[in-house]
Protein backbone atom coordinates (compact mmCIF):
# COMPACT_ATOMS: atom_id res chain seq x y z
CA UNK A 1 -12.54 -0.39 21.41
CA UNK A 2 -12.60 -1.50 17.78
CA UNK A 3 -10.22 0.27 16.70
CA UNK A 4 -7.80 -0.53 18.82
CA UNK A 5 -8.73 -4.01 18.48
CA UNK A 6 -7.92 -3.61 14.59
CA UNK A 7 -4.52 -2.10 15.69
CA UNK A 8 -3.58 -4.89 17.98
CA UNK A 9 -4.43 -7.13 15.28
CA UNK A 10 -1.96 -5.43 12.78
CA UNK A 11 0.97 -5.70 15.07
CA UNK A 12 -0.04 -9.35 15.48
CA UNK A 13 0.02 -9.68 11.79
CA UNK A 14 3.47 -8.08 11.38
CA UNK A 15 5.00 -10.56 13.92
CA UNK A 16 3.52 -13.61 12.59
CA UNK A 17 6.00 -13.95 9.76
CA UNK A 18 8.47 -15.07 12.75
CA UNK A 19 6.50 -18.06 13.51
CA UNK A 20 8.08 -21.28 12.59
CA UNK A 21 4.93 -22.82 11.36
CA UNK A 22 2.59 -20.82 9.31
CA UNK A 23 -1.30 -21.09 10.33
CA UNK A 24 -3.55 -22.52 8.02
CA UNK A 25 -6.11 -20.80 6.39
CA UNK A 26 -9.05 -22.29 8.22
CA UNK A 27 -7.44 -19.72 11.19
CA UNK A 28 -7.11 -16.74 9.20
CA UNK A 29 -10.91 -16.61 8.35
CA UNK A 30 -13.43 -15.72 11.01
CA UNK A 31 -16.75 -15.46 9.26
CA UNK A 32 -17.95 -14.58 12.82
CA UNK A 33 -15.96 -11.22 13.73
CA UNK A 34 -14.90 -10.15 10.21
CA UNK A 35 -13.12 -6.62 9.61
CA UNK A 36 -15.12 -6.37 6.41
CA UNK A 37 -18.35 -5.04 7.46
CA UNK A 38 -16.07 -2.15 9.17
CA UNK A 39 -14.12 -1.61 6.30
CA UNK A 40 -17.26 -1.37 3.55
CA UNK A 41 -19.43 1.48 5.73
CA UNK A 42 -16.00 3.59 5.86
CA UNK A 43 -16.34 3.16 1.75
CA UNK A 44 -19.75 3.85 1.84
CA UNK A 45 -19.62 7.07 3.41
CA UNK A 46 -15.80 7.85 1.82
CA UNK A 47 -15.73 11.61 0.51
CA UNK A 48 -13.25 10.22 -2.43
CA UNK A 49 -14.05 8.37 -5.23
CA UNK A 50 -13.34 4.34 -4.03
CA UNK A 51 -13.36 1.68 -6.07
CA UNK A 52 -13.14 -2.22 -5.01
CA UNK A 53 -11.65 -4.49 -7.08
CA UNK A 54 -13.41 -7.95 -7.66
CA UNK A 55 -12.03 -10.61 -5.91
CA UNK A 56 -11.07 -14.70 -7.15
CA UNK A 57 -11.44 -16.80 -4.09
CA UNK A 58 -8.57 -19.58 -4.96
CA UNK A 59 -6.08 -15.99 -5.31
CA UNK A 60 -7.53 -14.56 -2.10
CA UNK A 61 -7.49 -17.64 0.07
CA UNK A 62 -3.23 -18.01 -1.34
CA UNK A 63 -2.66 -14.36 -0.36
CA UNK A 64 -4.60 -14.81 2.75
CA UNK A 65 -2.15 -17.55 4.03
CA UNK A 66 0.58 -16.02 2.57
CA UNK A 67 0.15 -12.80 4.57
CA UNK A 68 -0.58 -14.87 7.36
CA UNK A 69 -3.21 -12.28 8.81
CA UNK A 70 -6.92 -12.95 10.16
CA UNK A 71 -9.86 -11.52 8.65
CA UNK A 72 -11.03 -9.64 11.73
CA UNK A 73 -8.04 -6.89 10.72
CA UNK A 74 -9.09 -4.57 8.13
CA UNK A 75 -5.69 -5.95 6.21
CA UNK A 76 -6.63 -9.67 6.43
CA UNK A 77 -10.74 -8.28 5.23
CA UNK A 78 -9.30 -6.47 2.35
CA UNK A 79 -6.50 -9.27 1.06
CA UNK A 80 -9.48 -11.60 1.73
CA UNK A 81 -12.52 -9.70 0.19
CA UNK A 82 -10.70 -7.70 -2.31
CA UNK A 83 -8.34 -7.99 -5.20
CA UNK A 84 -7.56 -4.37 -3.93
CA UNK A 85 -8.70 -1.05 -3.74
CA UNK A 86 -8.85 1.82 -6.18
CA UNK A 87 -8.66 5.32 -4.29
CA UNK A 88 -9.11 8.63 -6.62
CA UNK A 89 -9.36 7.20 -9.99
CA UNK A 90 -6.59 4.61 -9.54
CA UNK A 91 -4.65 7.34 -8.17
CA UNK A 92 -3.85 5.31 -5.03
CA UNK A 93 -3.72 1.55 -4.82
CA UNK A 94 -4.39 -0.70 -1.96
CA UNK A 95 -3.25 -4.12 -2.16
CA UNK A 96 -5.13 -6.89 -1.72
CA UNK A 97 -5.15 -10.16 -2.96
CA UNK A 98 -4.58 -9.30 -7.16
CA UNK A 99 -7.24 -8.64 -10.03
CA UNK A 100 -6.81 -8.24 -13.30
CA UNK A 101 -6.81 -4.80 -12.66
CA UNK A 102 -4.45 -4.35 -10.15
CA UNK A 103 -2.23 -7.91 -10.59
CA UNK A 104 -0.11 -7.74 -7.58
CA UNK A 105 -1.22 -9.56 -4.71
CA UNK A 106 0.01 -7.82 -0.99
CA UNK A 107 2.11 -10.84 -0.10
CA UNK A 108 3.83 -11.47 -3.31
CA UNK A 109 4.17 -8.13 -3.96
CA UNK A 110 6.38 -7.78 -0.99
CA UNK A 111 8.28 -11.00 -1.66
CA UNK A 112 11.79 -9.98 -1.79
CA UNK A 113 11.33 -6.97 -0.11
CA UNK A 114 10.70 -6.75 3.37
CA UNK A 115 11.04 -10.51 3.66
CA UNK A 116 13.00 -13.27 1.73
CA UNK A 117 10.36 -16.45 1.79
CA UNK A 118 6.75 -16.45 3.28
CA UNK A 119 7.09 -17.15 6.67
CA UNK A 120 10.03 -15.20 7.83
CA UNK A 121 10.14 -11.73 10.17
CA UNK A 122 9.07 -8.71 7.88
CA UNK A 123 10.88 -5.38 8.84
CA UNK A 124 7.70 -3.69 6.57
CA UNK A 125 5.11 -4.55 4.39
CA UNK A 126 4.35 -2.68 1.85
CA UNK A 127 0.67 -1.68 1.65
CA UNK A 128 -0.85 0.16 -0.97
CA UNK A 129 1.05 2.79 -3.78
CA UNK A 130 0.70 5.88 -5.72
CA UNK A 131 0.72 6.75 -9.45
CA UNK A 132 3.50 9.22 -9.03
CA UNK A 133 6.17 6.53 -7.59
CA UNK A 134 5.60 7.07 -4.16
CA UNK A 135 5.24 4.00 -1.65
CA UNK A 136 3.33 3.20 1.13
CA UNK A 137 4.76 0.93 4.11
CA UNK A 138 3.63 -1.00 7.38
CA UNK A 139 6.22 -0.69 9.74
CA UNK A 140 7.20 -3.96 10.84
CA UNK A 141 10.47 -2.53 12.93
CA UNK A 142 12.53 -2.10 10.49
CA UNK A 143 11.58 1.69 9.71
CA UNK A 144 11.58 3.01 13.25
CA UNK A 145 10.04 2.44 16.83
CA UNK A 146 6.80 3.27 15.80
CA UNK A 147 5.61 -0.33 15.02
CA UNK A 148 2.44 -0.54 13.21
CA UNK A 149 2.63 3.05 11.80
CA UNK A 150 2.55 4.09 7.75
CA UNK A 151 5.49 5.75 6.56
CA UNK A 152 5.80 7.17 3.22
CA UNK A 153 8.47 6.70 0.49
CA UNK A 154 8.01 9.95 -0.99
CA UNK A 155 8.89 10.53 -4.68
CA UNK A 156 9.91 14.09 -4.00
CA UNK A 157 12.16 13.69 -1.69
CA UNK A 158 13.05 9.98 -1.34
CA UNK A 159 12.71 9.95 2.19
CA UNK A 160 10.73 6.97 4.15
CA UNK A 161 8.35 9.59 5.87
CA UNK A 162 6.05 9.11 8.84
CA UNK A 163 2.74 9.95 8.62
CA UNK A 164 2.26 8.13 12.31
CA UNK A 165 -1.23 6.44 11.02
CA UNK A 166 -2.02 3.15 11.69
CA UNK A 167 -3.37 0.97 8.95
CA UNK A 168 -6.87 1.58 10.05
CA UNK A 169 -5.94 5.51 10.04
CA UNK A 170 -4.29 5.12 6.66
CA UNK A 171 -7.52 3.75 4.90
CA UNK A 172 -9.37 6.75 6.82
CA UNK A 173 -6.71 8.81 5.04
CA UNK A 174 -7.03 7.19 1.38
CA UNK A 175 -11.27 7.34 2.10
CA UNK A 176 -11.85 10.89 3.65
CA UNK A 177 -8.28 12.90 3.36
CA UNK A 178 -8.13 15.82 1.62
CA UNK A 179 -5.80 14.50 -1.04
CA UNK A 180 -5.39 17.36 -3.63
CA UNK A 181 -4.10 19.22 -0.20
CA UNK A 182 -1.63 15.94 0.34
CA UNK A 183 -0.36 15.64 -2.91
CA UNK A 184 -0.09 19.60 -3.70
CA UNK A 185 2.25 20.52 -6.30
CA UNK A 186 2.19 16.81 -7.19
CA UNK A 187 -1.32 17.10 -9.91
CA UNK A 188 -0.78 18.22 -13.00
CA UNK A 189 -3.72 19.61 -14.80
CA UNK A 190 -4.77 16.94 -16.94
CA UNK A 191 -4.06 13.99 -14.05
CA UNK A 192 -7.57 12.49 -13.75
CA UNK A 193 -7.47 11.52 -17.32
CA UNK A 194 -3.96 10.17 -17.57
CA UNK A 195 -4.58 8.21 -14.29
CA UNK A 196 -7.73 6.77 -15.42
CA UNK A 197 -5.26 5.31 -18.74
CA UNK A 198 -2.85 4.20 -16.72
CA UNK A 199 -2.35 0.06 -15.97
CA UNK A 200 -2.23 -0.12 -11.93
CA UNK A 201 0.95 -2.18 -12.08
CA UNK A 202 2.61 1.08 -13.68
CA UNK A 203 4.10 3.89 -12.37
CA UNK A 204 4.62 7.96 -14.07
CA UNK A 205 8.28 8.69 -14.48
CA UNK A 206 9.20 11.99 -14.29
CA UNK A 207 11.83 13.80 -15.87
CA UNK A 208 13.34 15.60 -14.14
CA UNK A 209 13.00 13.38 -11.67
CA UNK A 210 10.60 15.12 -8.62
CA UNK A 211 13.22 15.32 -6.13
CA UNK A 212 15.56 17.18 -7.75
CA UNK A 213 15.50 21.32 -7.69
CA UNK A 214 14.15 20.90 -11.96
CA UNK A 215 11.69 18.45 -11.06
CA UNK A 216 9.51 20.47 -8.91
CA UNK A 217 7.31 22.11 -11.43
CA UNK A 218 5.48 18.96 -12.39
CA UNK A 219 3.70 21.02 -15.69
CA UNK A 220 7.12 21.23 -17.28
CA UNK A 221 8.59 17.70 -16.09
CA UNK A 222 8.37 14.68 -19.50
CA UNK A 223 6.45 11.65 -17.85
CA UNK A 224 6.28 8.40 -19.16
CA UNK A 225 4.98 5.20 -17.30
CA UNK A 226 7.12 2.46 -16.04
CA UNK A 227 6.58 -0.70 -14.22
CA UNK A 228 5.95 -0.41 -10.22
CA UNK A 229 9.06 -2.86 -9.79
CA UNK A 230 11.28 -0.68 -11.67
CA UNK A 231 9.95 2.32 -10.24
CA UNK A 232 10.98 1.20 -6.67
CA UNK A 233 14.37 -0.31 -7.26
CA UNK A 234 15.26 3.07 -8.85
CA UNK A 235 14.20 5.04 -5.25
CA UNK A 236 16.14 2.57 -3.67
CA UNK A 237 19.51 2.81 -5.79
CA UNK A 238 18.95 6.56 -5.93
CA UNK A 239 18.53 6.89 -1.78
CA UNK A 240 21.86 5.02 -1.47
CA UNK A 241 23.65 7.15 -4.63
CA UNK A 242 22.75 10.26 -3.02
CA UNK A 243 23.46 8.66 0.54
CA UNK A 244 19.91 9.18 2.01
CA UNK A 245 19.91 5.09 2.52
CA UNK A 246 22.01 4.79 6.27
């Protein structure tokens, strides 16, 4: 019953940007019937390496009312609690409200993106990253009929993928999911240490670039890291130069 409590709750959260008049924060947090106390036992009994990211309170309370999303939803418990989440060494990154360790905050991160100004419908949000380029989105309705469900913007490929998870699955997925098996092909050998280096507002580049035919031996490709926002514009102008983008 929780869990599909948590669900309805993210679907809520992904239609309140159409609201006219954003909520205060005094009804986003529910210290009675928090999501956080659900979200920290998954972490606590997480078969990959987690790592939560300290959290400033003036930063999480702006995100909070920015995202417009209550605490009870694992989302609203992590932007709230959390200046994100560290999955696999920094390998995967879940936004939350911004630390100096992970700077981007989940609503400003998404300003621009699936949304113009705070407040407005959001066709997705995007939720959490990866160090090879590859994106992680909330369907908002703007991906497909599945709203609520992750898809993937996969480096490899450039395709917005669907993994048909909710956001509650997707943390279960970043926690407990096999990831070497996920990311296969995608680890080269030394990927722990470079990860560990590497600022979580950065992305690798790859050259060749992994979606092309060169690019899929990831031991032979030249890397270098980028910034995250220059990273994703490029997926997006490539999808439309090789007419992927409809």
């Amino acid at each position: 019953m929780k869990k599909f409590t948590f669900i309805i709750l993210v679907l809520i959260s992904l239609t309140t940007f159409s609201q006219t008049k954003m909520r205060p924060i005094e009804e986003l947090i529910n210290e009675n019937d928090s999501g956080w106390p659900f979200v920290t036992e998954w972490i606590k009994s997480a078969k990959n390496k987690v790592e939560i990211l300290s959290v400033d309170k003036q930063k999480a309370n702006d995100a909070l009312y920015k995202t417009q999303v209550t605490t009870r939803s694992p989302m609203g418990s992590i932007v709230f609690e959390t200046g994100g989440i560290l999955v696999d060494n920094g390998w995967i990154r879940i936004l939350g409200s911004g630390s100096e360790k992970l700077k981007r905050s989940l609503p400003e991160w998404n300003l621009g993106k699936g949304f113009a100004e705070f407040g407005q419908p959001s066709s997705f949000l995007l939720v959490a990253d990866d160090a090879i380029g590859g994106f992680f989105l909330l369907n908002g309705g703007g991906l497909g009929k599945d709203l609520g469900k992750i898809y993937y913007l996969a480096p490899d490929n450039l395709e917005f993928e669907p993994l048909n998870l909710t956001y509650t699955d997707f943390l279960n997925f970043c926690f407990n999911n096999d990831l070497d098996e996920f990311y296969k092909g995608y680890r080269w050998k030394t990927w722990k240490d470079d990860v560990a280096k590497l600022d979580c507002d950065r992305v690798f580049n790859f050259v060749p670039y992994l979606w092309t035919k060169e690019g899929k031996n990831i031991e032979k490709a030249s890397k270098k890291d980028v910034p995250i926002e220059e990273q994703y514009s490029l997926n997006l102008d490539f999808r439309k130069q090789l007419g992927i983008e409809k």
